[in-house]
Every structure is written in C-alpha cells, then in structure tokens.
PDB file of N, CA and C in Angstrom:
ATOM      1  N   UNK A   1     133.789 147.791  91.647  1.00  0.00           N
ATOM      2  CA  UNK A   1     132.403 147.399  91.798  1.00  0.00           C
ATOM      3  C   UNK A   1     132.051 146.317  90.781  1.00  0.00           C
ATOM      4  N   UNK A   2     132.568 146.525  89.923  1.00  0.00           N
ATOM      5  CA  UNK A   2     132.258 145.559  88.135  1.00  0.00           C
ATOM      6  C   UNK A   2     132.823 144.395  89.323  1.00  0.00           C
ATOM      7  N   UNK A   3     133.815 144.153  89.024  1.00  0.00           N
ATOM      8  CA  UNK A   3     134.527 142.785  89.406  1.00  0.00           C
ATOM      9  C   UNK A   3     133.783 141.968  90.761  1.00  0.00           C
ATOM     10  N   UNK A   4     133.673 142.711  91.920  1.00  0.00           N
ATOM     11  CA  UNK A   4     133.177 141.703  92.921  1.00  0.00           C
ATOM     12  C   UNK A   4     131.604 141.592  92.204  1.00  0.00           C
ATOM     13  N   UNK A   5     131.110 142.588  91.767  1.00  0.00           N
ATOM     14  CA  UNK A   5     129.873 142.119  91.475  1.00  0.00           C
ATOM     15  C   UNK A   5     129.641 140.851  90.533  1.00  0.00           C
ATOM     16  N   UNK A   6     130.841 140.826  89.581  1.00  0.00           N
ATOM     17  CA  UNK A   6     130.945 139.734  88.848  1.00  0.00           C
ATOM     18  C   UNK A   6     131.394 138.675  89.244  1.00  0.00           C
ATOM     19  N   UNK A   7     132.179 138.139  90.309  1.00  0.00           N
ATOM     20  CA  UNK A   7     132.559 137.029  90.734  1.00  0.00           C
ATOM     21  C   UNK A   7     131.799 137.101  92.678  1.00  0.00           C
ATOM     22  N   UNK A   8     130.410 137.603  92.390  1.00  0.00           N
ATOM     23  CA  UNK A   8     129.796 138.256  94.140  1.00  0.00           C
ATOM     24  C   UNK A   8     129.476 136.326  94.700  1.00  0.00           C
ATOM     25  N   UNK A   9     128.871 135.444  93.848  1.00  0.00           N
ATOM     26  CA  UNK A   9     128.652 134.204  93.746  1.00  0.00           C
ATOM     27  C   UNK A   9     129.615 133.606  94.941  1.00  0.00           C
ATOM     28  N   UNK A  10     130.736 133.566  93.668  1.00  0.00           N
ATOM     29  CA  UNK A  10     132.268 132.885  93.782  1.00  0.00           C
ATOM     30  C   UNK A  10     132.607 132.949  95.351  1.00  0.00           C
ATOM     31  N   UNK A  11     132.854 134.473  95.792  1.00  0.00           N
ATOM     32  CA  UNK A  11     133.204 135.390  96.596  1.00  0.00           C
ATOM     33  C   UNK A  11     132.423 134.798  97.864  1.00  0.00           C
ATOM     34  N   UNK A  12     131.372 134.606  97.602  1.00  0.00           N
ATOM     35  CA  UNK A  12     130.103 134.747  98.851  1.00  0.00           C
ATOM     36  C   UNK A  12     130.693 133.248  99.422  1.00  0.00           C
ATOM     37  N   UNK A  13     131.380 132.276  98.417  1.00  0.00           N
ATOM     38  CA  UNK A  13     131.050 130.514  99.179  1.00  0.00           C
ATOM     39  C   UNK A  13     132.973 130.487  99.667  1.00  0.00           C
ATOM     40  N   UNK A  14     133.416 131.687  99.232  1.00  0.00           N
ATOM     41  CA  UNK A  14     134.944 131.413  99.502  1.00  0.00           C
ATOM     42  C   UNK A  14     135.491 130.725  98.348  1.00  0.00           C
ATOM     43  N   UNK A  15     135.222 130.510  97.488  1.00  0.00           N
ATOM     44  CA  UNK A  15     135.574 129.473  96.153  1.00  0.00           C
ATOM     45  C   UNK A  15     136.777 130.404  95.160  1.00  0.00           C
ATOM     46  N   UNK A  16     136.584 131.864  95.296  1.00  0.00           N
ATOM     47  CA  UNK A  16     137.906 132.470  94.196  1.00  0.00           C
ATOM     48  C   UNK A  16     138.871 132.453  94.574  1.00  0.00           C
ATOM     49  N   UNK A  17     139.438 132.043  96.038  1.00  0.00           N
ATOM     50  CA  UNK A  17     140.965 132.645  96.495  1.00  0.00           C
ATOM     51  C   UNK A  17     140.995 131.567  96.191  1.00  0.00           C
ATOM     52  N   UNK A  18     140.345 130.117  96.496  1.00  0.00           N
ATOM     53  CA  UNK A  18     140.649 128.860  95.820  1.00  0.00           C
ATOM     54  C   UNK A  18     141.205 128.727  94.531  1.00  0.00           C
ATOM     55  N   UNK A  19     140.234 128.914  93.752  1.00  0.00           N
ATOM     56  CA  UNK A  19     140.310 129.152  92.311  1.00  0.00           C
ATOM     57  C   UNK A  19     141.952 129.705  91.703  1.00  0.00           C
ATOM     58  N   UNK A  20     141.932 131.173  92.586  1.00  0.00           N
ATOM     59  CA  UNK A  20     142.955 132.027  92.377  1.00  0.00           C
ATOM     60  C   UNK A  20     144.612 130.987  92.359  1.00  0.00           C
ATOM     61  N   UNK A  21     144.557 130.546  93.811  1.00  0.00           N
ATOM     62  CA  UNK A  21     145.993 129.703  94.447  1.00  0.00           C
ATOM     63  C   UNK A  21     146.242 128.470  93.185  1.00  0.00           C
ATOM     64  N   UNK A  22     144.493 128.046  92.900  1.00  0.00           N
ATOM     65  CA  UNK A  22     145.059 126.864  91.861  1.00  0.00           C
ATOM     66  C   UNK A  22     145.407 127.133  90.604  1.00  0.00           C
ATOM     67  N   UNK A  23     145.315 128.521  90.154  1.00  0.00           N
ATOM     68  CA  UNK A  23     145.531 128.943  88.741  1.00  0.00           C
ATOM     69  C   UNK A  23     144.927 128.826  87.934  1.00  0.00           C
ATOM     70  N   UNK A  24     143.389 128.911  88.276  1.00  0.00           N
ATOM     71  CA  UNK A  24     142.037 129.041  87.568  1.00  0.00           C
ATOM     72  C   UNK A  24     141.700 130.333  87.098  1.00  0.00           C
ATOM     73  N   UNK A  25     142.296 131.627  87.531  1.00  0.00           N
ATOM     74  CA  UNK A  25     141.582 132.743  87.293  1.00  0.00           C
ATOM     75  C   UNK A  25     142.673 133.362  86.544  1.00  0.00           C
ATOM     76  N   UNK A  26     142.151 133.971  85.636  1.00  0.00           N
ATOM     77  CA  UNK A  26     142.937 134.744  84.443  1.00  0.00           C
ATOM     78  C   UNK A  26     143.188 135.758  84.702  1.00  0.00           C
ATOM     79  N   UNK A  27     144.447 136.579  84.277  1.00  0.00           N
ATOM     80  CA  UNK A  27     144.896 137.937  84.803  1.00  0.00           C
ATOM     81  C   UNK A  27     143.533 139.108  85.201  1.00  0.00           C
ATOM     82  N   UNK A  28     142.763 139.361  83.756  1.00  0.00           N
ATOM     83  CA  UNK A  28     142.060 140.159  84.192  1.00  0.00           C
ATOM     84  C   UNK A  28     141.152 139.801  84.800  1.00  0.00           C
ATOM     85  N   UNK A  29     140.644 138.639  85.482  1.00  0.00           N
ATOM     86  CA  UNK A  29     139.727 138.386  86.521  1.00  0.00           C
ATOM     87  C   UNK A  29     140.150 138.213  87.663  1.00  0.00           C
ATOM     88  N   UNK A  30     141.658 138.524  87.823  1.00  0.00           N
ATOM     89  CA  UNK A  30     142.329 139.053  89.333  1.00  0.00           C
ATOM     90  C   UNK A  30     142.014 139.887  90.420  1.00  0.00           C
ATOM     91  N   UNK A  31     141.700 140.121  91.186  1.00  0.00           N
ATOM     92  CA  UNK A  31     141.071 141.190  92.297  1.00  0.00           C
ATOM     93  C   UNK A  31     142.089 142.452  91.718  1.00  0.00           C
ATOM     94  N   UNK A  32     141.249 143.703  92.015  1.00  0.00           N
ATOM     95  CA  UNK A  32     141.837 144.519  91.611  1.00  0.00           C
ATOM     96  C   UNK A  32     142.326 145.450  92.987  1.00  0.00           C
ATOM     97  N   UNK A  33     143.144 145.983  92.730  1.00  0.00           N
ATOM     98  CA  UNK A  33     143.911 146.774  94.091  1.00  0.00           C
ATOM     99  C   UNK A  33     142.713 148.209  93.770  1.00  0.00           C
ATOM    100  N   UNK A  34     142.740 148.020  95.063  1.00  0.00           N
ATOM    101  CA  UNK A  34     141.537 148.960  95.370  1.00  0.00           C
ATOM    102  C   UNK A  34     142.089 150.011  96.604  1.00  0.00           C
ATOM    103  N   UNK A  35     143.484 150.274  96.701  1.00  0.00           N
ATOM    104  CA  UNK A  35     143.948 151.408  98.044  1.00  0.00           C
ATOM    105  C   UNK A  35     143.431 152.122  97.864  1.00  0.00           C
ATOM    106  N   UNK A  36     143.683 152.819  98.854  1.00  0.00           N
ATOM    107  CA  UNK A  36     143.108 153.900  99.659  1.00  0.00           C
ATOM    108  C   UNK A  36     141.032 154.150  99.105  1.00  0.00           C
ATOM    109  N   UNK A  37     140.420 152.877  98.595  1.00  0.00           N
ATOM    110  CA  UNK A  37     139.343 153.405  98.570  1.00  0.00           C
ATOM    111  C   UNK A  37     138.605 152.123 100.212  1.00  0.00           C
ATOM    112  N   UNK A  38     139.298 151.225 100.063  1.00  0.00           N
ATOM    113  CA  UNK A  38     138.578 150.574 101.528  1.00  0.00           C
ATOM    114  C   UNK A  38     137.843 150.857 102.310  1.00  0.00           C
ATOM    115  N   UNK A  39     138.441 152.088 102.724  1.00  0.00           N
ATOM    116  CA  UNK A  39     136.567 153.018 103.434  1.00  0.00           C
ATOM    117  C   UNK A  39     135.520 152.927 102.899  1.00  0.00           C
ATOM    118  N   UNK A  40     135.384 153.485 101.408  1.00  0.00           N
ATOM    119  CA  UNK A  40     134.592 153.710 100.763  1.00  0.00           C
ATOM    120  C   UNK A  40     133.870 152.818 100.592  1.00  0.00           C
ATOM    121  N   UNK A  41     134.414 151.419 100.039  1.00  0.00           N
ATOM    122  CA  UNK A  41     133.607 149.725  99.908  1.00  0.00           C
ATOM    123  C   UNK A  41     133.307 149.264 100.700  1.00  0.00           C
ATOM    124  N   UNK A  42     133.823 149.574 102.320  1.00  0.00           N
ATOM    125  CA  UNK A  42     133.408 149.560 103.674  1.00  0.00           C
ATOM    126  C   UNK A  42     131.651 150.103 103.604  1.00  0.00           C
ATOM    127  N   UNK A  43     131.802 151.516 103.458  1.00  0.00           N
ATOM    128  CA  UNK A  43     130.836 152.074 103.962  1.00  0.00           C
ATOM    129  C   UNK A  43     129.746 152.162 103.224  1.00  0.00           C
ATOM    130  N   UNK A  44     129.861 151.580 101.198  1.00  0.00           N
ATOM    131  CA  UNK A  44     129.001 151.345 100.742  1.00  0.00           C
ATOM    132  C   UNK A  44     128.040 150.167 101.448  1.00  0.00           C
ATOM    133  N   UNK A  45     129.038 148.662 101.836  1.00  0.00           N
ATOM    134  CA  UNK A  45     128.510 147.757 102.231  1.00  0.00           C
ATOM    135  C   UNK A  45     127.486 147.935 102.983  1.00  0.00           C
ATOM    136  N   UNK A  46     128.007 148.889 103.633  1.00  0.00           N
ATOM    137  CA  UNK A  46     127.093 149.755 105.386  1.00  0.00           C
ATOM    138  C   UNK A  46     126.004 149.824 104.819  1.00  0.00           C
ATOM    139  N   UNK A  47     126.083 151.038 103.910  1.00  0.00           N
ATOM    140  CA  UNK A  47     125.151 151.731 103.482  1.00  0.00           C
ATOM    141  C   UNK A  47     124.379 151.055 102.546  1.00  0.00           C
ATOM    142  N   UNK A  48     124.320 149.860 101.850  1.00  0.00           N
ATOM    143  CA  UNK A  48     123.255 149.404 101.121  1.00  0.00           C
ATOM    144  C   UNK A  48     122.430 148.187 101.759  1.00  0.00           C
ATOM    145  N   UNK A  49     122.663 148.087 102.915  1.00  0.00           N
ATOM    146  CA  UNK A  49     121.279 147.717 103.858  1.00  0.00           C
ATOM    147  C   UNK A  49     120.312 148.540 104.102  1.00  0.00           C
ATOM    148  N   UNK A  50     120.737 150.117 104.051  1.00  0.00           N
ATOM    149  CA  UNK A  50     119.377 150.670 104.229  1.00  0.00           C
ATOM    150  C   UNK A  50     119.022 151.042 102.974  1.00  0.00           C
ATOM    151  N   UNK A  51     118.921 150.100 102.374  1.00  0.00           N
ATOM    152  CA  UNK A  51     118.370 150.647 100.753  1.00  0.00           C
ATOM    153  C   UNK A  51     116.822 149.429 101.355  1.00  0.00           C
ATOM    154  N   UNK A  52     115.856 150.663 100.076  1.00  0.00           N
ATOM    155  CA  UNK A  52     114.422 149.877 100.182  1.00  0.00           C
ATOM    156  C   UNK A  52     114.432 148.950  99.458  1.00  0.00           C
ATOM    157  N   UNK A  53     113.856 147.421  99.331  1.00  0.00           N
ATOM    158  CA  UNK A  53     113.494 146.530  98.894  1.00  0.00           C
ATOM    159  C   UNK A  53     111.845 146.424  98.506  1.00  0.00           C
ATOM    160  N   UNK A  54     111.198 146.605  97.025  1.00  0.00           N
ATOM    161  CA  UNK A  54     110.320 146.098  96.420  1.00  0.00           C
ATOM    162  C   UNK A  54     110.516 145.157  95.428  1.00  0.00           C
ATOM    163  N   UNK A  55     109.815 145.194  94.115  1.00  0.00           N
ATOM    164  CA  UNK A  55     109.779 144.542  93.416  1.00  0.00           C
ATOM    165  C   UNK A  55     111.200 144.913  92.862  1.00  0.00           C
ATOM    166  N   UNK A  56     111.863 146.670  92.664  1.00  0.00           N
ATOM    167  CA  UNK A  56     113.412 146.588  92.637  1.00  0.00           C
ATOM    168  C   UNK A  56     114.199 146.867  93.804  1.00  0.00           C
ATOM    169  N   UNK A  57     115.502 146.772  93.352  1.00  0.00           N
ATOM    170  CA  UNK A  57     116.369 147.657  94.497  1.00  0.00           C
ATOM    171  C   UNK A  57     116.322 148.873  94.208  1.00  0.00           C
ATOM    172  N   UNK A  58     116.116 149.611  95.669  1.00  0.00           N
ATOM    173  CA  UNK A  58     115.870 150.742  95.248  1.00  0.00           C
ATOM    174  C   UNK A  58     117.715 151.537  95.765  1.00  0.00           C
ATOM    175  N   UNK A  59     117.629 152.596  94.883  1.00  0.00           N
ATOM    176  CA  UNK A  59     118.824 153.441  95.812  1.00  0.00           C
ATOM    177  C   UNK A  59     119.365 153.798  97.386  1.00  0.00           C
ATOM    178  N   UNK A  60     120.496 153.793  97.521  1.00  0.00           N
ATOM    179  CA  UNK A  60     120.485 154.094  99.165  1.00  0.00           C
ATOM    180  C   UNK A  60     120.045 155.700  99.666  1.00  0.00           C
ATOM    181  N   UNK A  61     119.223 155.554 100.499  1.00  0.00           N
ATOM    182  CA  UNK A  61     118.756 157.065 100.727  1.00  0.00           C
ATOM    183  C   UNK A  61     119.613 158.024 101.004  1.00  0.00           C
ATOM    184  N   UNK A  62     119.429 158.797 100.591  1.00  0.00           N
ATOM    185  CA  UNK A  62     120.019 160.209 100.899  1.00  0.00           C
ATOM    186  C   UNK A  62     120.573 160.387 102.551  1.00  0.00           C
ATOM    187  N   UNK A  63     119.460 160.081 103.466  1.00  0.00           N
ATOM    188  CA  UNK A  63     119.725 160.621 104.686  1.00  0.00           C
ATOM    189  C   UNK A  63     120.811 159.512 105.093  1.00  0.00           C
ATOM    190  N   UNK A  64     120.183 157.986 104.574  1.00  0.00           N
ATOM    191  CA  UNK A  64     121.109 156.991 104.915  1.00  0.00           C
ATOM    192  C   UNK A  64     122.878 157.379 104.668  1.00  0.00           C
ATOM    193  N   UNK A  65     123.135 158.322 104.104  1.00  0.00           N
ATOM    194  CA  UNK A  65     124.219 158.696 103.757  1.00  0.00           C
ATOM    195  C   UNK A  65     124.899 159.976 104.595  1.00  0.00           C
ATOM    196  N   UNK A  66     123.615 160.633 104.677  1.00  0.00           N
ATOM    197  CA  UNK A  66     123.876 161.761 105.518  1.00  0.00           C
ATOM    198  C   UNK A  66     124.205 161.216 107.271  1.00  0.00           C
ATOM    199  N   UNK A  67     123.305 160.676 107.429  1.00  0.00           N
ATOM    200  CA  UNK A  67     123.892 159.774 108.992  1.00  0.00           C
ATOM    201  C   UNK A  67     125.160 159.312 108.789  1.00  0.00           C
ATOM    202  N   UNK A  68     125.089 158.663 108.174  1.00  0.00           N
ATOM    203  CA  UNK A  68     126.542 157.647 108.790  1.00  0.00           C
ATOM    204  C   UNK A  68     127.783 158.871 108.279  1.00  0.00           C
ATOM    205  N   UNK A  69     127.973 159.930 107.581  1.00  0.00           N
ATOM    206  CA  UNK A  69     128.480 160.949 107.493  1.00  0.00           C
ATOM    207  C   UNK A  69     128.567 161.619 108.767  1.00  0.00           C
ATOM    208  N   UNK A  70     127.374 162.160 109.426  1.00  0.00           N
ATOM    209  CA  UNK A  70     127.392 162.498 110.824  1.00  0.00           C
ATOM    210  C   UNK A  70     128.339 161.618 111.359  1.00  0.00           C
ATOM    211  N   UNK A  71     127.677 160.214 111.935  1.00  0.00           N
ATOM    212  CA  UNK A  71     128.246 159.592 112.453  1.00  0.00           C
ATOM    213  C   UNK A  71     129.289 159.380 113.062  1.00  0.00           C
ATOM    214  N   UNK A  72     129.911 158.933 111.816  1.00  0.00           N
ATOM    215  CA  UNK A  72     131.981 159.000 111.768  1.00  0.00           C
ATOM    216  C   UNK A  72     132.190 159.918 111.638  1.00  0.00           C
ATOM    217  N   UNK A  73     131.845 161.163 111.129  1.00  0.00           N
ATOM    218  CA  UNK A  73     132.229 162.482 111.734  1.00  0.00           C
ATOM    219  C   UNK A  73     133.082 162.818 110.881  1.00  0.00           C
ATOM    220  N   UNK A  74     133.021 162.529 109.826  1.00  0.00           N
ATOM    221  CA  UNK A  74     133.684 162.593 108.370  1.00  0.00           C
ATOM    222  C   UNK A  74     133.956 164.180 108.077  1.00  0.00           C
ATOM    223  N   UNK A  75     135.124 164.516 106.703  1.00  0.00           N
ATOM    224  CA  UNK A  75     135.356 165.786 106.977  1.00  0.00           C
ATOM    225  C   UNK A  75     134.693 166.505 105.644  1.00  0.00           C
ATOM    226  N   UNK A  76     134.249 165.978 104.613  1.00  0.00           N
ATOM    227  CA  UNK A  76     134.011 166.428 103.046  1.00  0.00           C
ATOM    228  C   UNK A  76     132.897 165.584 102.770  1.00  0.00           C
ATOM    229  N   UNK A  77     131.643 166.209 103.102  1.00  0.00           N
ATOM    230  CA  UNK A  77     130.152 165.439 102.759  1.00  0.00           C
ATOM    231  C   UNK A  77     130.267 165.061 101.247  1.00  0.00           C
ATOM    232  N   UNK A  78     130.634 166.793 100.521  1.00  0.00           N
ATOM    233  CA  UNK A  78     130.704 166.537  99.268  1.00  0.00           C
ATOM    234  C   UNK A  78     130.955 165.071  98.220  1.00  0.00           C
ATOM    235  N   UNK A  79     132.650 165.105  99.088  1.00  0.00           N
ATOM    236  CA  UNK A  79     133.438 163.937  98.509  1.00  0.00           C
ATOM    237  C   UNK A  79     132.814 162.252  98.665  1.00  0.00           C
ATOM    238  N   UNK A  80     132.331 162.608 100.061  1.00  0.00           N
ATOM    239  CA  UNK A  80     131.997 161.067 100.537  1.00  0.00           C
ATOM    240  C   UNK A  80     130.617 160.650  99.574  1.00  0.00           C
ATOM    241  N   UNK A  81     129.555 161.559  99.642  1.00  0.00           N
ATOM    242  CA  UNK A  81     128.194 161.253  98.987  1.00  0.00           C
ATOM    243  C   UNK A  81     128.785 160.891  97.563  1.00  0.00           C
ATOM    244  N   UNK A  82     129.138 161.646  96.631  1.00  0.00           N
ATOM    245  CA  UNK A  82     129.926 161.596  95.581  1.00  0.00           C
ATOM    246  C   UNK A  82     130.221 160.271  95.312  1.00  0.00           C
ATOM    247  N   UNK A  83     131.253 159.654  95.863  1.00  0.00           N
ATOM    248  CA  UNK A  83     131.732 158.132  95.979  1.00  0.00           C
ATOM    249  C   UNK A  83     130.884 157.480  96.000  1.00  0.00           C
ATOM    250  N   UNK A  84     130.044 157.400  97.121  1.00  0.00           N
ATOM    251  CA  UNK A  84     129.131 156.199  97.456  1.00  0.00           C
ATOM    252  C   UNK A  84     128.018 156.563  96.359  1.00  0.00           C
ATOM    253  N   UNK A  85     127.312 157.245  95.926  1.00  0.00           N
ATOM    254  CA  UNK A  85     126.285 157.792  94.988  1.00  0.00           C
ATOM    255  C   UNK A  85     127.082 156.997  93.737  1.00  0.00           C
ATOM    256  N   UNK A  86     128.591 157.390  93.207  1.00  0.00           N
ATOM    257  CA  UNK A  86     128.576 156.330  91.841  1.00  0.00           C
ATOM    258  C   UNK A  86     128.754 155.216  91.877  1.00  0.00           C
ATOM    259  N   UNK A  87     129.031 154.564  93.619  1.00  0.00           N
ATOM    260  CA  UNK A  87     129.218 153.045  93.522  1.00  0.00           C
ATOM    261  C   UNK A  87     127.894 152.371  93.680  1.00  0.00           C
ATOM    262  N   UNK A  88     127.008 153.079  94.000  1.00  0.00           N
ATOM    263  CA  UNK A  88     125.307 152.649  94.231  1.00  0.00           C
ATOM    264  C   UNK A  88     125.105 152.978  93.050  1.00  0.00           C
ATOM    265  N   UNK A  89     125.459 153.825  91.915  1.00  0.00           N
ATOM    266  CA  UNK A  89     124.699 153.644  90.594  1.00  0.00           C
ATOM    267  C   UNK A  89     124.974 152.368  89.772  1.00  0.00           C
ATOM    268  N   UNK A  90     126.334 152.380  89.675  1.00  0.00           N
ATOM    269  CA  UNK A  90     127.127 151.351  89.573  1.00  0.00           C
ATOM    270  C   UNK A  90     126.388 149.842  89.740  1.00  0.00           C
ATOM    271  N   UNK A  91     126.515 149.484  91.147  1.00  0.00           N
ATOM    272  CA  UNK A  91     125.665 148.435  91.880  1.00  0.00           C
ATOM    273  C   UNK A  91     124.029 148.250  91.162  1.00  0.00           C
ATOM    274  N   UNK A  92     123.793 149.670  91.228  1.00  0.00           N
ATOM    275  CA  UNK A  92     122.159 149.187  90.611  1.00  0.00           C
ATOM    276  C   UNK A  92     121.870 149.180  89.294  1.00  0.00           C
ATOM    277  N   UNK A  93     122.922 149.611  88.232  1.00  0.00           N
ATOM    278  CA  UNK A  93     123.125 149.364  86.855  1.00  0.00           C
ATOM    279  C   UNK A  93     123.706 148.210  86.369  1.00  0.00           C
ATOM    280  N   UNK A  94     125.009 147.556  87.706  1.00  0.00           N
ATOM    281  CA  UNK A  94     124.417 145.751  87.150  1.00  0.00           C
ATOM    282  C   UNK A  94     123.450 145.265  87.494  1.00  0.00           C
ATOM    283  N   UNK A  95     123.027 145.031  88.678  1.00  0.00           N
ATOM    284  CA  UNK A  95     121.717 144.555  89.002  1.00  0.00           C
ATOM    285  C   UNK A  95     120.912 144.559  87.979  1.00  0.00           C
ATOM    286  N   UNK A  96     120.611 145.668  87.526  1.00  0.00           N
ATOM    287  CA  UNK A  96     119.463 146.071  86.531  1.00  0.00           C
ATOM    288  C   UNK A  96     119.662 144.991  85.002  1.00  0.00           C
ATOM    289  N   UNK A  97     120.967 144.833  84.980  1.00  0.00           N
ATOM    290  CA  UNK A  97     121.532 144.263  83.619  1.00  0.00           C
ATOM    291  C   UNK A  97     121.543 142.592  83.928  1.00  0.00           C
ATOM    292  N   UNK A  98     121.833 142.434  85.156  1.00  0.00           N
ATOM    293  CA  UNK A  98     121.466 140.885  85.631  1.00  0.00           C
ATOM    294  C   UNK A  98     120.608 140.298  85.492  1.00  0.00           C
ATOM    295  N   UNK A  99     119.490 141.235  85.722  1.00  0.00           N
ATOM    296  CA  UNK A  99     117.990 141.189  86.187  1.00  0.00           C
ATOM    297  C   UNK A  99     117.237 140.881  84.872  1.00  0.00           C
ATOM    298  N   UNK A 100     117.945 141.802  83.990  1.00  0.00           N
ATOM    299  CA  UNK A 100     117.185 141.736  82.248  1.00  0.00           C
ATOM    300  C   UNK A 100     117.744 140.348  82.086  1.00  0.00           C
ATOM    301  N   UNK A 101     119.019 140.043  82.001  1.00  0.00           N
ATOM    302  CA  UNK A 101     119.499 138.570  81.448  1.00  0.00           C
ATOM    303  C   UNK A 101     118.214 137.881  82.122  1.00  0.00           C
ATOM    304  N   UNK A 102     118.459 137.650  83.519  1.00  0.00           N
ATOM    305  CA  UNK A 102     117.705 136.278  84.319  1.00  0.00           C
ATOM    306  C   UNK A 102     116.471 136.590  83.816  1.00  0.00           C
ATOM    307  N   UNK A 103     115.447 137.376  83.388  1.00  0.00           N
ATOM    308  CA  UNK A 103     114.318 137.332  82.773  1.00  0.00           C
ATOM    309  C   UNK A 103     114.447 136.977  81.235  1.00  0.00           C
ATOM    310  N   UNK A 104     115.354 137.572  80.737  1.00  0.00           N
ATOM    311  CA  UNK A 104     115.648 137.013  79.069  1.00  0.00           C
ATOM    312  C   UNK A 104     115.614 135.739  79.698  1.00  0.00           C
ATOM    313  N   UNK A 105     116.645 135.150  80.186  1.00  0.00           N
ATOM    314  CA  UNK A 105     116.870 133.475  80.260  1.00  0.00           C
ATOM    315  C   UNK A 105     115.562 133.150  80.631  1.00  0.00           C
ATOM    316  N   UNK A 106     114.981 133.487  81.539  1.00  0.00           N
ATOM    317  CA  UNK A 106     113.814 132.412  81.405  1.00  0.00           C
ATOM    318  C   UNK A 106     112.692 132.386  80.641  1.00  0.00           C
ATOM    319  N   UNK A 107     112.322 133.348  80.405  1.00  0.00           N
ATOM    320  CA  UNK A 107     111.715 133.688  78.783  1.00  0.00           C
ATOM    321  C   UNK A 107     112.065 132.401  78.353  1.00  0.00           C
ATOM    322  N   UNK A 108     113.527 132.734  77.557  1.00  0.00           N
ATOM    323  CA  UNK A 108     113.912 131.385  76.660  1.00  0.00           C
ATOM    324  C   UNK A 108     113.418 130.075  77.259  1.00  0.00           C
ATOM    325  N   UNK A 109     113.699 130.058  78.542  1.00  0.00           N
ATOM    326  CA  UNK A 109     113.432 128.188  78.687  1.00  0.00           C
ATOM    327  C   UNK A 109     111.891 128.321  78.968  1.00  0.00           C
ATOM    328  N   UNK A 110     110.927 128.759  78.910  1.00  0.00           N
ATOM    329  CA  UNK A 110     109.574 129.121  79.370  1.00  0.00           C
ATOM    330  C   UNK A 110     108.917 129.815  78.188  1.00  0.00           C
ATOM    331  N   UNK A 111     109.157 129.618  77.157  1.00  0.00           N
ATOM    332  CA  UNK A 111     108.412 130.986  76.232  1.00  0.00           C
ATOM    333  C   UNK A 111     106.986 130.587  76.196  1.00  0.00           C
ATOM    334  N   UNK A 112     106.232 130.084  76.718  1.00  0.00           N
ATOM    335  CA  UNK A 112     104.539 129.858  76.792  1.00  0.00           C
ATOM    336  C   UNK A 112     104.115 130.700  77.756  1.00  0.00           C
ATOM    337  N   UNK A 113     105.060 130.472  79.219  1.00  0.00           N
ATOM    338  CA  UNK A 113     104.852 131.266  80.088  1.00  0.00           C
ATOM    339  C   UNK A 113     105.380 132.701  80.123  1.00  0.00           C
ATOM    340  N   UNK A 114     105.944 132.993  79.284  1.00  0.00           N
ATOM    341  CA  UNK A 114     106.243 134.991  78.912  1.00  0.00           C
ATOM    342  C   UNK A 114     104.702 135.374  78.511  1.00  0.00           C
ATOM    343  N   UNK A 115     104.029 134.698  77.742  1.00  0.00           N
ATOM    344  CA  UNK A 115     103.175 135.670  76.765  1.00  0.00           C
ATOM    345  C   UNK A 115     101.721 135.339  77.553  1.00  0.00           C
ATOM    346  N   UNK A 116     101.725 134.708  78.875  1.00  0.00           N
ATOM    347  CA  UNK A 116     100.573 134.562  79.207  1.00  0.00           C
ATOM    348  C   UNK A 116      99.801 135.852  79.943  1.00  0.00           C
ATOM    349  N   UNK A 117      99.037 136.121  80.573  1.00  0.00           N
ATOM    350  CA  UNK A 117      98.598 137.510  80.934  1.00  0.00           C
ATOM    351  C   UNK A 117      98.259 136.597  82.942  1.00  0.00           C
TER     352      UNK A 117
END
C-alpha cells in the first residue's frame, strides 16, 4: 500500500515502468511482489469507490464490504474484512499525512493567507 501510494502519480501517467527499464528507480523503490495478495488489491480498488467523499475521505463502509463478500461468495468474512480494513487504514493514514504536508506547503508559500479568518 506504502509504495503504490507513493509512486500513485508516477503509476497513474505510465511513467515508472519507464523510469524502471531506464534505470531510474532504486532498489528499494522497486515494485514489491505482492503474491498471493492480488485479490485483495483487486478488491480494495473495488471497494474504495464506495467510500464517502466530504471535506475527508471517509472509510469504506462496512456493508460495502459485506456485499461484495456476499457477492463473490467468498469463504472467511473474518479474513477478508480484516485485509481490506488494514489496507483502508493504511490508505487513509497516508492520505491523512499527504494532506497535512499539502496544507503545511501551502501555508509556507501563502503565510498571510493561513492566519486570515
């Protein structure tokens, strides 16, 4: 979750496998082997469209999890919620840490406009 979220940019325009072939990206910013969890990053993807959108992101709902469990007809609710529940904390604990930077940063280039009401 760390890693695509950290190169999600890169990722989104097709630019890292580039990067990767030309010998731009450093060992530990290598994609990481992720077997046998593919379902799982599958079905987070799924599942964080039905997350609510306000002023934050909000968590993926409960039921949103419980459906698509129905759904596919999955065999261990336990296991599956489990997974997707720490990759959505995950997801919304960078966000959250992104979110503080991009407001620190503009603070900095704006500091008249932080302290106005």
């Amino acid at each position: 979750m760390r890693w695509s979220f950290k190169w999600r940019t890169v990722l989104r325009t097709g630019q890292y496998y580039d990067l990767l072939q030309r010998g731009f990206i450093k060992g530990e910013d290598r994609e990481p082997n992720v077997d046998g969890f593919g379902f799982y990053l599958d079905a987070f993807r799924e599942l964080a469209t039905s997350r609510s959108n306000g002023m934050e992101i909000g968590p993926i709902p409960f039921t949103a999890i419980a459906d698509y469990f129905r759904i596919y007809e999955l065999r261990d609710f336990d296991e599956f919620a489990y997974i997707i529940r720490r990759l959505d904390n995950a997801f919304l604990e960078l966000n959250d840490e992104a979110n503080k930077a991009e407001r620190k940063k503009n603070a900095n280039n704006n500091p008249g406009k932080a302290n106005r009401n």
